[in-house]
N, C-alpha and C. Protein backbone atom coordinates (compact mmCIF):
# COMPACT_ATOMS: atom_id res chain seq x y z
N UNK A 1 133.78 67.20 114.62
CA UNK A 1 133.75 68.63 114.34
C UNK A 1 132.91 68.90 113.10
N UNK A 2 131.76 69.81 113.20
CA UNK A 2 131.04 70.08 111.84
C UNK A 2 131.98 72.00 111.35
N UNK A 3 131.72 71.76 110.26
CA UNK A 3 132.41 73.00 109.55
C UNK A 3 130.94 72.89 108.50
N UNK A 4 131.19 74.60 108.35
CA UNK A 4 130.10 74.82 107.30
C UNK A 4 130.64 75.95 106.47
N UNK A 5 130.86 75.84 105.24
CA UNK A 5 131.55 76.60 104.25
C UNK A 5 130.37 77.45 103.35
N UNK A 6 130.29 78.92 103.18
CA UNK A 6 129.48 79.34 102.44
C UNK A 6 130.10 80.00 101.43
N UNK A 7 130.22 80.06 100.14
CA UNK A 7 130.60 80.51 99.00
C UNK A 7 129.46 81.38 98.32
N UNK A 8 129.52 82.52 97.96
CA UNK A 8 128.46 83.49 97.31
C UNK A 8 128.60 84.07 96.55
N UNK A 9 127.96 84.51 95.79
CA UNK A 9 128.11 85.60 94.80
C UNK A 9 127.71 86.67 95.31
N UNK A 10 128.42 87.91 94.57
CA UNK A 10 128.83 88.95 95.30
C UNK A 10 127.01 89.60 95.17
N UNK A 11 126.39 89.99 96.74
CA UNK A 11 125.26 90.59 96.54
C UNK A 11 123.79 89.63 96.59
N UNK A 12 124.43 88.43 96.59
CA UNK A 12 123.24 86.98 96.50
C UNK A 12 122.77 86.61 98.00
N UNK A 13 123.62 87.86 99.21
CA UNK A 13 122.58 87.42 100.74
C UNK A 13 123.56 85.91 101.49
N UNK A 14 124.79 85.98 101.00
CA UNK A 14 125.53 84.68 101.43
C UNK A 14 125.79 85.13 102.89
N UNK A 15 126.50 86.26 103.10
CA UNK A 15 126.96 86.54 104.17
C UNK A 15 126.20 86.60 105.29
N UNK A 16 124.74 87.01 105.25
CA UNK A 16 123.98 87.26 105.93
C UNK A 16 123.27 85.42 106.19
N UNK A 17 123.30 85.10 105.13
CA UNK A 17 123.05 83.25 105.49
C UNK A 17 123.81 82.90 106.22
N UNK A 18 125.17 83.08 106.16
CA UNK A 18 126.47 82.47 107.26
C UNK A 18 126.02 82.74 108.36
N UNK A 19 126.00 84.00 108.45
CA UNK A 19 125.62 84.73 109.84
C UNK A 19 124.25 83.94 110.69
N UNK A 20 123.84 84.11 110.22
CA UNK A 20 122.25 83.93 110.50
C UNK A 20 121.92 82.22 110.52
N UNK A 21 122.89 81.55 110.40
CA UNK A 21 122.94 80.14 110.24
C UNK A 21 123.80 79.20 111.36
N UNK A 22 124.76 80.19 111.53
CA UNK A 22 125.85 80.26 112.58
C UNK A 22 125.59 80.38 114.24
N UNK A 23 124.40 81.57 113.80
CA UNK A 23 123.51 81.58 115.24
C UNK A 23 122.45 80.90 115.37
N UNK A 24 121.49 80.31 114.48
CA UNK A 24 120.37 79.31 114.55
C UNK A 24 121.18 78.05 115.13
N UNK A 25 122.94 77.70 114.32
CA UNK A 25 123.02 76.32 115.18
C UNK A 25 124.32 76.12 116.23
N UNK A 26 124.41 77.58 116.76
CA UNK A 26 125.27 77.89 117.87
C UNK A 26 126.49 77.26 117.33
N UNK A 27 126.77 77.63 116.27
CA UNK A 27 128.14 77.60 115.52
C UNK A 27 129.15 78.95 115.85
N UNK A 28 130.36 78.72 115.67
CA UNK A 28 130.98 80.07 115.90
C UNK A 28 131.48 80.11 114.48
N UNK A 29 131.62 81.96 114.05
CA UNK A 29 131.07 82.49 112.76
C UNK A 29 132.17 83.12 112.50
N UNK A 30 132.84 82.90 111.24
CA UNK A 30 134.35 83.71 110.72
C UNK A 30 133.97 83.91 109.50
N UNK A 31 134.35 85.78 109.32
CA UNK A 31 134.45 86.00 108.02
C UNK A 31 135.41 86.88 107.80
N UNK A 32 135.16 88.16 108.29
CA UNK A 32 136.33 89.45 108.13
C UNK A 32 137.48 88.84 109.00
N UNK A 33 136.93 87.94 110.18
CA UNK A 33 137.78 87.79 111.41
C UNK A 33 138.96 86.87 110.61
N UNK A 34 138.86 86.46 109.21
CA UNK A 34 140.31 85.84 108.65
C UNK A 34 140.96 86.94 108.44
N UNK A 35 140.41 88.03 108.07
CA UNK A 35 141.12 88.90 106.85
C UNK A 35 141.99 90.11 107.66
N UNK A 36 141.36 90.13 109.30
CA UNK A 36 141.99 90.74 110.31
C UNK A 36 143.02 90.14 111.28
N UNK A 37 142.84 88.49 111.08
CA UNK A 37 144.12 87.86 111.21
C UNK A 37 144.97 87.70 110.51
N UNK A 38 145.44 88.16 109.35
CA UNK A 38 146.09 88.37 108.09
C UNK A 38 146.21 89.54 108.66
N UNK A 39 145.88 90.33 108.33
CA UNK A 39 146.52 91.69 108.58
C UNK A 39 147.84 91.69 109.83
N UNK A 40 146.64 91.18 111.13
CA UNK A 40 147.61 91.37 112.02
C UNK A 40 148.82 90.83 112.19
N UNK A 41 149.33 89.37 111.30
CA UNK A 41 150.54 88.87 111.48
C UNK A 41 151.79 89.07 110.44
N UNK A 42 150.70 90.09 109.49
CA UNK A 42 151.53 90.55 108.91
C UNK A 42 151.68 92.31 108.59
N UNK A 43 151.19 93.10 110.14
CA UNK A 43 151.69 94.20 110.16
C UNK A 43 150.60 95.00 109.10
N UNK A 44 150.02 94.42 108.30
CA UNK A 44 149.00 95.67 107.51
C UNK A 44 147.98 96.17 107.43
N UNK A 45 147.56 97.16 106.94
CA UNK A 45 146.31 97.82 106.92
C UNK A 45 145.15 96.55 106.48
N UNK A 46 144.27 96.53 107.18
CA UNK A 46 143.01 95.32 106.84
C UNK A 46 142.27 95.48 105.17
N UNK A 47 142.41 96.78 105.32
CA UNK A 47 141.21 97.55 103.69
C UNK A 47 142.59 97.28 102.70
N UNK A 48 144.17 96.94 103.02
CA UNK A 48 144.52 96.50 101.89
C UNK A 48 144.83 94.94 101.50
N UNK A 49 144.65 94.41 102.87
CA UNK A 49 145.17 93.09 102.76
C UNK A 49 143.50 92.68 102.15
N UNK A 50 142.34 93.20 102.26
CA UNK A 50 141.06 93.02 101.78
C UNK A 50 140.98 93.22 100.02
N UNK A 51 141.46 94.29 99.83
CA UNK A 51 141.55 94.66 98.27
C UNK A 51 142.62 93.19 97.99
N UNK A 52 143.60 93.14 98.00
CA UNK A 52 144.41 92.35 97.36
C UNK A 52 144.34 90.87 97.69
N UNK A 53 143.13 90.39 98.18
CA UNK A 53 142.88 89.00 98.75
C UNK A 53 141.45 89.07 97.63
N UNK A 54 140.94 89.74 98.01
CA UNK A 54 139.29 89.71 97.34
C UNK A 54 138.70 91.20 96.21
N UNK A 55 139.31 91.89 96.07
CA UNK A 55 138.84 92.55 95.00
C UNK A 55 139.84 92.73 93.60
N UNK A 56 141.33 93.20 93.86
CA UNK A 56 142.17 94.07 93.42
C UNK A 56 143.09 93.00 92.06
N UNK A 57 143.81 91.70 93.13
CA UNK A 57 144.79 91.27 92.34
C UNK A 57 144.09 89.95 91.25
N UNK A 58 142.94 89.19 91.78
CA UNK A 58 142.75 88.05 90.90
C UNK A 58 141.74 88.70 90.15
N UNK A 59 141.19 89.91 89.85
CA UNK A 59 140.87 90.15 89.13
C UNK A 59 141.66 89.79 87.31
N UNK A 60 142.83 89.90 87.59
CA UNK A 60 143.13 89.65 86.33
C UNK A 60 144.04 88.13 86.10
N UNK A 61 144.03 87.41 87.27
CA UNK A 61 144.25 85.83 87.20
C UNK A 61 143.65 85.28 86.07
N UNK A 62 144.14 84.48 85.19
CA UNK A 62 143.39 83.74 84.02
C UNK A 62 142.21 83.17 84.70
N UNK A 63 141.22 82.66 83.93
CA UNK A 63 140.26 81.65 84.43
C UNK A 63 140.34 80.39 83.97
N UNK A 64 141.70 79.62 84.70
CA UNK A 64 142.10 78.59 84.17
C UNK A 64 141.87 77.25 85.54
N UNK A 65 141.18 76.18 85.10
CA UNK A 65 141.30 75.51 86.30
C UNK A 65 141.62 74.34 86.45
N UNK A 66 142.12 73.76 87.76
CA UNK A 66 142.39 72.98 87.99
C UNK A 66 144.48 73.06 88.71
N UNK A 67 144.63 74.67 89.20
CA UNK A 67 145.63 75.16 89.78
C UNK A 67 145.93 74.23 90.84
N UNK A 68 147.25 74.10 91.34
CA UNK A 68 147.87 73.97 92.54
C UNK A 68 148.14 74.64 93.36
N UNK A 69 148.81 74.28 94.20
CA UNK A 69 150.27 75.44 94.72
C UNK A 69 151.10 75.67 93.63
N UNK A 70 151.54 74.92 93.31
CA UNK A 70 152.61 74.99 92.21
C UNK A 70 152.41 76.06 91.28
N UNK A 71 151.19 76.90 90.97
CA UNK A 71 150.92 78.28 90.61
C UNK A 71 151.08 79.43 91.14
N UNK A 72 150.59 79.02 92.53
CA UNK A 72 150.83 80.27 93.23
C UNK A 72 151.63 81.46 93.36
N UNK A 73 152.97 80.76 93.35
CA UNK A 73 154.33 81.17 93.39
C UNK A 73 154.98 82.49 92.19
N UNK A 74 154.03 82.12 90.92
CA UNK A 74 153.82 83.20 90.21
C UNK A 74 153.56 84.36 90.52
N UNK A 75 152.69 84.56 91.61
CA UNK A 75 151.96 85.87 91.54
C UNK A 75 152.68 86.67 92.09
N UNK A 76 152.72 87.88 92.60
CA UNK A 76 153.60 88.75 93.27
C UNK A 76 153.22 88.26 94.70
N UNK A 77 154.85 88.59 95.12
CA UNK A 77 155.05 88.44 96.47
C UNK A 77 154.18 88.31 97.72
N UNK A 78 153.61 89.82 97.26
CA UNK A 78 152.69 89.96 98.41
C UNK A 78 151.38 89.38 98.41
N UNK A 79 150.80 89.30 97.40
CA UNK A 79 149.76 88.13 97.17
C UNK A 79 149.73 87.09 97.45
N UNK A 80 150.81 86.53 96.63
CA UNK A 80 151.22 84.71 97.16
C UNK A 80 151.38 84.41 98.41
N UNK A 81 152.02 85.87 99.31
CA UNK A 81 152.15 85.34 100.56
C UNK A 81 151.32 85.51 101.37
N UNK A 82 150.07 86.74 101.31
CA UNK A 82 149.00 86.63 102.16
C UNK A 82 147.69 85.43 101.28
N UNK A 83 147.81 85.03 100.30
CA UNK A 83 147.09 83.98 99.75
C UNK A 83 147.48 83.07 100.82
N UNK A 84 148.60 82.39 100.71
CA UNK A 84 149.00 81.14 101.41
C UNK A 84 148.90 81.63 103.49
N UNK A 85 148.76 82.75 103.39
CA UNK A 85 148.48 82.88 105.29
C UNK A 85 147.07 82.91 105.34
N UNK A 86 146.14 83.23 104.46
CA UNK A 86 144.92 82.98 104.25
C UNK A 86 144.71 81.72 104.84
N UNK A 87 145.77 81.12 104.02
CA UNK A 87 144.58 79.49 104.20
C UNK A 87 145.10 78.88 105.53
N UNK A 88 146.02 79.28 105.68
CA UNK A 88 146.58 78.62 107.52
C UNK A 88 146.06 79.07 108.23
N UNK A 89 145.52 80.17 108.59
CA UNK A 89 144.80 81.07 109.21
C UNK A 89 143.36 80.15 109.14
N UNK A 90 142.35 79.73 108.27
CA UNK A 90 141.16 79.18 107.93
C UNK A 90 141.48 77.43 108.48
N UNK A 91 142.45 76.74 108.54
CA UNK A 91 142.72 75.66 108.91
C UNK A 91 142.94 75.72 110.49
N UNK A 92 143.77 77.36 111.00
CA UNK A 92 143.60 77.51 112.80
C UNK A 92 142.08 77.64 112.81
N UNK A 93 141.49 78.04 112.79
CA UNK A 93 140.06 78.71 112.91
C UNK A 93 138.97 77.23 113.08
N UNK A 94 139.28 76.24 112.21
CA UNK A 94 138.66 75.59 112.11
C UNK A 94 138.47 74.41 112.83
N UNK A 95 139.84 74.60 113.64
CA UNK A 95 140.14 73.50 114.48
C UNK A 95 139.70 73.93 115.52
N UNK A 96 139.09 74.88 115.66
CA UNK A 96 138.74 75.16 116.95
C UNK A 96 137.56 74.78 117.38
N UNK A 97 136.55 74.54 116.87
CA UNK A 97 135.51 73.82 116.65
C UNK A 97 134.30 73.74 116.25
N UNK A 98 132.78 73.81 115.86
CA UNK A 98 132.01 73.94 114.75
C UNK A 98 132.31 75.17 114.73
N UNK A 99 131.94 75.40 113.66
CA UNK A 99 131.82 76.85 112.71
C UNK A 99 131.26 76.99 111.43
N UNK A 100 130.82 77.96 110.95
CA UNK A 100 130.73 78.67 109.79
C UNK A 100 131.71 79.52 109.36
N UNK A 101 132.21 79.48 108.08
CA UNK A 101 133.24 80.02 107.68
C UNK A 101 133.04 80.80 106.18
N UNK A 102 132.40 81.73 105.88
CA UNK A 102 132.14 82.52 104.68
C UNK A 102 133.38 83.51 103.84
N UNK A 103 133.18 82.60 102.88
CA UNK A 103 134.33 82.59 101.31
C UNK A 103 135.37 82.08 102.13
N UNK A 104 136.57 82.91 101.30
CA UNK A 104 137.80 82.87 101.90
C UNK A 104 138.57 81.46 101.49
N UNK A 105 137.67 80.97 99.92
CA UNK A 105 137.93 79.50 99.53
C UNK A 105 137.97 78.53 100.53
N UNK A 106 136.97 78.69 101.75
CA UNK A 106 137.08 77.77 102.65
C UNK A 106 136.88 76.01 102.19
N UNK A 107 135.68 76.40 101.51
CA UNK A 107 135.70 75.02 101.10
C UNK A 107 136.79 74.13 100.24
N UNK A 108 137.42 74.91 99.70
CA UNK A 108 138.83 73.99 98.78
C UNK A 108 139.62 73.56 100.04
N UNK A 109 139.89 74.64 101.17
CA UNK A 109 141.44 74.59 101.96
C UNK A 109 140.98 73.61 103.01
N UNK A 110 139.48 73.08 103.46
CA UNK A 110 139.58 72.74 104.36
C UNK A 110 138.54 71.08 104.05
N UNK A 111 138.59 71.22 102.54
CA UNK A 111 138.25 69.66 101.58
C UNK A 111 138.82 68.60 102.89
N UNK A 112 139.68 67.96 103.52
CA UNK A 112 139.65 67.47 103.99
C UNK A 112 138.91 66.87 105.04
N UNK A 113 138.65 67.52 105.44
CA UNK A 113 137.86 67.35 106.29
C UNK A 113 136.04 67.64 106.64
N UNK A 114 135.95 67.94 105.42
CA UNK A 114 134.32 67.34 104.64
C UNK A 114 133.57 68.06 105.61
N UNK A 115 133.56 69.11 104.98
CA UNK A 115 132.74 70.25 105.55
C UNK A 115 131.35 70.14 104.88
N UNK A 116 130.17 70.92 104.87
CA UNK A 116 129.50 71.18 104.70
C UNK A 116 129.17 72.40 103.86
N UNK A 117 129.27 72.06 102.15
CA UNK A 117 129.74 73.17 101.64
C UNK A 117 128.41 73.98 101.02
N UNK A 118 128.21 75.28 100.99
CA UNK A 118 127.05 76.31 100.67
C UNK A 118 127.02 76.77 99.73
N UNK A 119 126.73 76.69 98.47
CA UNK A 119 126.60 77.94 97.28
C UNK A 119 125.12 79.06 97.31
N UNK A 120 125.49 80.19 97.66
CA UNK A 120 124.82 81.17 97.48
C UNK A 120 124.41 81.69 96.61
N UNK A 121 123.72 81.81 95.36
CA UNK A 121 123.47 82.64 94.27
C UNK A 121 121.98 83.64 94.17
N UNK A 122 122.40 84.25 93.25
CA UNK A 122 120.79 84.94 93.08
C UNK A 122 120.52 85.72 91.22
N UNK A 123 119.60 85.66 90.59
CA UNK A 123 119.85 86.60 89.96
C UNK A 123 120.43 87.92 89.72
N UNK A 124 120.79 88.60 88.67
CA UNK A 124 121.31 89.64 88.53
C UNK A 124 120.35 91.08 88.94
N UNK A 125 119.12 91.10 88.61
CA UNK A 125 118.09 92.12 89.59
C UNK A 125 118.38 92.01 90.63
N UNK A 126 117.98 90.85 91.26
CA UNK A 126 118.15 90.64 92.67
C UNK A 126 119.20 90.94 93.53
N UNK A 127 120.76 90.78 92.84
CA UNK A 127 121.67 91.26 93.53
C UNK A 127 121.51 92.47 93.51
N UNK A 128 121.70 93.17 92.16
CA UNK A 128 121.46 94.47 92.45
C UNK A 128 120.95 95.61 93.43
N UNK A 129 119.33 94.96 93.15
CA UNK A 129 118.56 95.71 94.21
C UNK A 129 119.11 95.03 95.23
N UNK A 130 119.71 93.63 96.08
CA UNK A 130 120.21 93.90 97.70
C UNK A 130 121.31 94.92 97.77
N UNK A 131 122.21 94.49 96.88
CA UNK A 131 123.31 95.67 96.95
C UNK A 131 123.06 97.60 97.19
N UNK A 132 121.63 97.58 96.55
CA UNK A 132 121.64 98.94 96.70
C UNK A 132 120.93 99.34 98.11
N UNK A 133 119.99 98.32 98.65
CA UNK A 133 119.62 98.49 99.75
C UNK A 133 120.35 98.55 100.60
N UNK A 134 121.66 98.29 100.62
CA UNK A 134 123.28 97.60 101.88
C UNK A 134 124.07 99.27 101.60
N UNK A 135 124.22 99.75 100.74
CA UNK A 135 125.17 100.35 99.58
C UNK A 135 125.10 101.51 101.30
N UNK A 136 126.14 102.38 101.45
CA UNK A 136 126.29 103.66 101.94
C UNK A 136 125.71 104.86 101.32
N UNK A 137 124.84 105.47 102.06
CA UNK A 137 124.07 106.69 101.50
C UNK A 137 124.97 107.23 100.43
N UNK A 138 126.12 107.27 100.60
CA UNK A 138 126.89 108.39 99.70
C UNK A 138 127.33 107.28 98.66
N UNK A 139 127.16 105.87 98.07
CA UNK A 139 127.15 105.51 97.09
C UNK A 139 126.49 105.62 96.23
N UNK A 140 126.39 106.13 94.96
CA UNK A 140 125.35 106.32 94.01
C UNK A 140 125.15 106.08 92.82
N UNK A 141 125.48 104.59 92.90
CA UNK A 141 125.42 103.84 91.96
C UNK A 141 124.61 103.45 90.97
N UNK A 142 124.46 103.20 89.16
CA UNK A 142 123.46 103.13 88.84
C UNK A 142 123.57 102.08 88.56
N UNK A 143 122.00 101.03 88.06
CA UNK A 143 122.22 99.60 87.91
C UNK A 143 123.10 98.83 87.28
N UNK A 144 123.26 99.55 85.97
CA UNK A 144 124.12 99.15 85.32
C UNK A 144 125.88 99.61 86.23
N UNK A 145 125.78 100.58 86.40
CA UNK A 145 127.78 100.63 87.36
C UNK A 145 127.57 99.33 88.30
N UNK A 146 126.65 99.15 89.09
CA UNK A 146 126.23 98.14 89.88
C UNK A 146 126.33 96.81 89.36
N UNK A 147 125.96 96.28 88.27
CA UNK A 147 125.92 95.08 87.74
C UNK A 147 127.44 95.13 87.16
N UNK A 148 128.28 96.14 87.13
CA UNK A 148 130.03 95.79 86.69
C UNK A 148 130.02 95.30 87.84
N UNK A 149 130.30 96.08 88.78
CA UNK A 149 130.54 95.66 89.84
C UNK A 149 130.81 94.53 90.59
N UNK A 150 129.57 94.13 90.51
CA UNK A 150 129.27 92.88 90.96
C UNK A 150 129.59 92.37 90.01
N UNK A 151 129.74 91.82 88.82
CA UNK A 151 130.50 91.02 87.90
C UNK A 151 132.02 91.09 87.93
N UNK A 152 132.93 91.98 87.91
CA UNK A 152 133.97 92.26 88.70
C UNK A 152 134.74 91.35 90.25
N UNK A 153 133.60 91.99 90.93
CA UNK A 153 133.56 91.01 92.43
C UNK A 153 134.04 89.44 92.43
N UNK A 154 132.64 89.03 91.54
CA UNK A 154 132.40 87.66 90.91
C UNK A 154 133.66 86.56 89.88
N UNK A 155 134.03 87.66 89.22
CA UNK A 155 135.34 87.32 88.55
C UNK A 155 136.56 86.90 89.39
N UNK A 156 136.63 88.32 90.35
CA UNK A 156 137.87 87.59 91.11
C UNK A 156 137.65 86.42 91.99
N UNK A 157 136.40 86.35 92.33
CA UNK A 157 136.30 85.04 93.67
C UNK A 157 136.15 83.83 92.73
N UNK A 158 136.07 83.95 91.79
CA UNK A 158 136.10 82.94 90.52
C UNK A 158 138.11 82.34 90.34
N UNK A 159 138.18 83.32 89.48
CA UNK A 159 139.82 83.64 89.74
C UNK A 159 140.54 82.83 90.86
N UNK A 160 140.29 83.00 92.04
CA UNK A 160 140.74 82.84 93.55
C UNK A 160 140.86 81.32 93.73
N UNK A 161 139.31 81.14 93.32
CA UNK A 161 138.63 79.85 93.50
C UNK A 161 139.78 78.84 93.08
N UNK A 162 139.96 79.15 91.69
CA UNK A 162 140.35 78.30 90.56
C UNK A 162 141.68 78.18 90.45
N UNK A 163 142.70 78.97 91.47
CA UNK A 163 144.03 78.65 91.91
C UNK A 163 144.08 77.35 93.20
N UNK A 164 142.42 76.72 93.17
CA UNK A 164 142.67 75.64 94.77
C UNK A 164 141.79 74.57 93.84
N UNK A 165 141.02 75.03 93.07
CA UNK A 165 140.01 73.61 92.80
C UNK A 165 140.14 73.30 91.89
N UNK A 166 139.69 71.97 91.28
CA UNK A 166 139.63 71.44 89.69
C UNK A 166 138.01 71.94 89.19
N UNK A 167 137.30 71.68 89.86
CA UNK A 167 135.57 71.92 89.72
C UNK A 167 135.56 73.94 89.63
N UNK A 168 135.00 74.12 88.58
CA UNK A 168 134.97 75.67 88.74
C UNK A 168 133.58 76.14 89.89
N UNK A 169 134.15 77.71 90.44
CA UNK A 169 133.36 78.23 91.23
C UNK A 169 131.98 78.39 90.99
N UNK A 170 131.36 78.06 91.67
CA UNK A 170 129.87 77.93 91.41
C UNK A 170 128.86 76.47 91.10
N UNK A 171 129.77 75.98 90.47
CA UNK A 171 129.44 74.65 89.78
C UNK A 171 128.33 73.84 90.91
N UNK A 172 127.47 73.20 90.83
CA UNK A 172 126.94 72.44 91.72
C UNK A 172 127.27 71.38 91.97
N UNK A 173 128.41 70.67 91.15
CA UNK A 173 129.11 69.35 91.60
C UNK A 173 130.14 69.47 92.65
N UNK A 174 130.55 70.73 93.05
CA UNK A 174 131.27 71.06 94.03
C UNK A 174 130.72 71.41 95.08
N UNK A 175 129.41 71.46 95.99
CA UNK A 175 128.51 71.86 97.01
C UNK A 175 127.95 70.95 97.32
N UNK A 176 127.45 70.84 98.50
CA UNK A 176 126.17 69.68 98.97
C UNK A 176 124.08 70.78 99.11
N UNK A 177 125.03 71.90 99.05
CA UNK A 177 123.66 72.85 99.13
C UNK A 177 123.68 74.09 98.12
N UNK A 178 123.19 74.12 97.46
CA UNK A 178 122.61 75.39 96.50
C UNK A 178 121.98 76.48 97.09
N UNK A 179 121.43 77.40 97.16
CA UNK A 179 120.99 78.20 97.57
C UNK A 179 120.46 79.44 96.44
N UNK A 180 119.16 79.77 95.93
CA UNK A 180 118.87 80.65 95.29
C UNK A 180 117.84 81.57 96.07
N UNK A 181 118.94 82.44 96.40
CA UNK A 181 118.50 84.12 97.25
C UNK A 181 117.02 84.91 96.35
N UNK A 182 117.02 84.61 95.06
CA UNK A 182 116.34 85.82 94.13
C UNK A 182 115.05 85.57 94.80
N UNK A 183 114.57 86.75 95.42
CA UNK A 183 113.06 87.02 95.61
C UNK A 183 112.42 86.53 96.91
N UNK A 184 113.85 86.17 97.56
CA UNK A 184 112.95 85.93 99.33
C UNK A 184 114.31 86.51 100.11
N UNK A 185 113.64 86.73 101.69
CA UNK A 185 113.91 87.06 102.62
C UNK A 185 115.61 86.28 103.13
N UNK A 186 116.25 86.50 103.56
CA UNK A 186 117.30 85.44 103.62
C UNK A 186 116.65 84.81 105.19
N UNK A 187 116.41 85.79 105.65
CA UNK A 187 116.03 85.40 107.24
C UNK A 187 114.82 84.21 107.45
N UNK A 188 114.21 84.22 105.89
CA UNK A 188 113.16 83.23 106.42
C UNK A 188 113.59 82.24 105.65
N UNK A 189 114.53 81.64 105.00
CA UNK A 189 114.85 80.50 104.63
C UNK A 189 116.00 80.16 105.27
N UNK A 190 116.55 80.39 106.34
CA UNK A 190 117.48 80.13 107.46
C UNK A 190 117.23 78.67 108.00
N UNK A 191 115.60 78.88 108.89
CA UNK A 191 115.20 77.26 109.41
C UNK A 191 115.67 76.28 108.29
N UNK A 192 115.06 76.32 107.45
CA UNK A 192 115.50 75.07 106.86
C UNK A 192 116.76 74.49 106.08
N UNK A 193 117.83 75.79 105.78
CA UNK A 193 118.90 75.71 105.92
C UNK A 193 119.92 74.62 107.00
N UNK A 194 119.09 75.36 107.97
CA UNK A 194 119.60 75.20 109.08
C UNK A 194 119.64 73.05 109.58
N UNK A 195 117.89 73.29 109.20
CA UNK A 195 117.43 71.79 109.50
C UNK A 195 118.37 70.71 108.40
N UNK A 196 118.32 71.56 106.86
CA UNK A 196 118.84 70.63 106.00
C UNK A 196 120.44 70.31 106.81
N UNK A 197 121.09 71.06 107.00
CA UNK A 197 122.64 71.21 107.46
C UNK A 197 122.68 69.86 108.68
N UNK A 198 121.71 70.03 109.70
CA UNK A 198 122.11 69.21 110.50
C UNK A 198 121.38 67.33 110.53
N UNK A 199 120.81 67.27 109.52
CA UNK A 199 120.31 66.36 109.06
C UNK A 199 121.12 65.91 108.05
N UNK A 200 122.01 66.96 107.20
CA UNK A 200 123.39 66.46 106.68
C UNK A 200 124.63 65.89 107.59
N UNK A 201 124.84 66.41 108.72
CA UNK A 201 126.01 65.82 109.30
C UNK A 201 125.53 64.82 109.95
N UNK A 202 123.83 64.53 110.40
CA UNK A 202 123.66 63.72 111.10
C UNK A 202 123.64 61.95 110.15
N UNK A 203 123.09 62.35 108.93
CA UNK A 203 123.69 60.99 107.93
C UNK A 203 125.45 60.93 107.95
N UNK A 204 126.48 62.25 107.87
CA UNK A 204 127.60 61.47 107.56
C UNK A 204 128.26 61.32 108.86
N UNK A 205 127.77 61.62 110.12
CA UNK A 205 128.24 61.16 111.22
C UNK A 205 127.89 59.37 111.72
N UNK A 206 126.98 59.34 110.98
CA UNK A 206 126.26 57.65 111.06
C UNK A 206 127.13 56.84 110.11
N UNK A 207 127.87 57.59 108.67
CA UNK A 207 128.38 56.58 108.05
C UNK A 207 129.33 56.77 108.08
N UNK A 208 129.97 57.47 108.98
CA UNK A 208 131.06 57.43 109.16
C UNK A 208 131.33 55.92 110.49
N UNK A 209 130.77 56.21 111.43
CA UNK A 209 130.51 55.29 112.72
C UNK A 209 130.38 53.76 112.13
């Protein structure tokens, strides 16, 4: 089974790499589709089980690392408990067979089994201006509200991160692929994404054998 984990910064073109990577290698592609299986087994609105998974509550999590479970249990109820259906939910998903799987700390929950992990980044212009190109007509954001924002974003998936891993978010000792979005197309650095990825599983399928 290949798994491919993409981790991004908020606005750095990750999502659209998953996507677009997922279909170059006829992978099947999960992203919201965790956050709507969460909802559904636990009865709630998706836009809140979304805020309080990824925008709302680890915003103010320390940035302390090297968490367990054994932290978790702190947080309020409802957090801790759609945190921990999060990740069962990402462990069904995965068994099902290749895939791409964007955020959602995939790569910590599903370490076992030696995925193929993605870091997305880009400069701070660069996010910006994608963000404003994506943004809803009726957002009207200026660069600077925009760059909280996205620093904000960034904090909590940081936060999130750092309740599953010892290696902090972003770090390149924690990835097998880097990725710097600033100043190209995402669509045209896909192929070789794509080529690097399966020329990765095709060495650890050999040493594994």
């Amino acid at each position: 089974m290949r798994i491919i984990t993409v981790s991004r910064e908020f606005g750095s073109g990750g999502r659209e790499l998953g996507k677009r990577l997922a279909d170059a290698l006829g992978f099947a592609y999960y992203d919201k589709e965790v956050i709507t299986a969460v909802a559904k087994r636990n009865s709630l609105d998706e836009n809140y089980v979304d805020k309080t998974l990824e925008q709302d509550f680890f915003r103010s999590v320390p940035m302390t690392f090297g968490h367990t479970f054994a932290y978790i249990p702190t947080l309020p109820y409802d957090a801790s408990s759609l945190f921990i259906e999060q990740q069962k939910i990402v462990r069904e998903l995965a068994k099902k067979g290749d895939c791409v799987i964007v955020g959602k700390n995939a790569d910590c929950i599903l370490d076992r089994e030696k995925p193929f992990k993605i870091f997305v980044y880009a400069d701070m212009k660069g996010k910006i201006a994608r963000c404003k190109r994506r943004a809803p007509e009726d957002e009207k954001l200026s660069d600077r509200e925009m760059e909280k924002k996205i620093r904000q974003v960034d904090r909590a998936r940081a936060n999130s991160h750092a309740l599953l891993a010892d290696l902090p978010w972003g770090d390149r000792r924690g990835y097998d692929l880097c990725v710097n979005t600033t100043d190209v197309w995402v669509k045209d650095i896909v192929p070789a994404v794509a080529d690097y990825a399966r020329r990765w599983f095709d060495v650890r399928d050999y040493s594994v054998d």
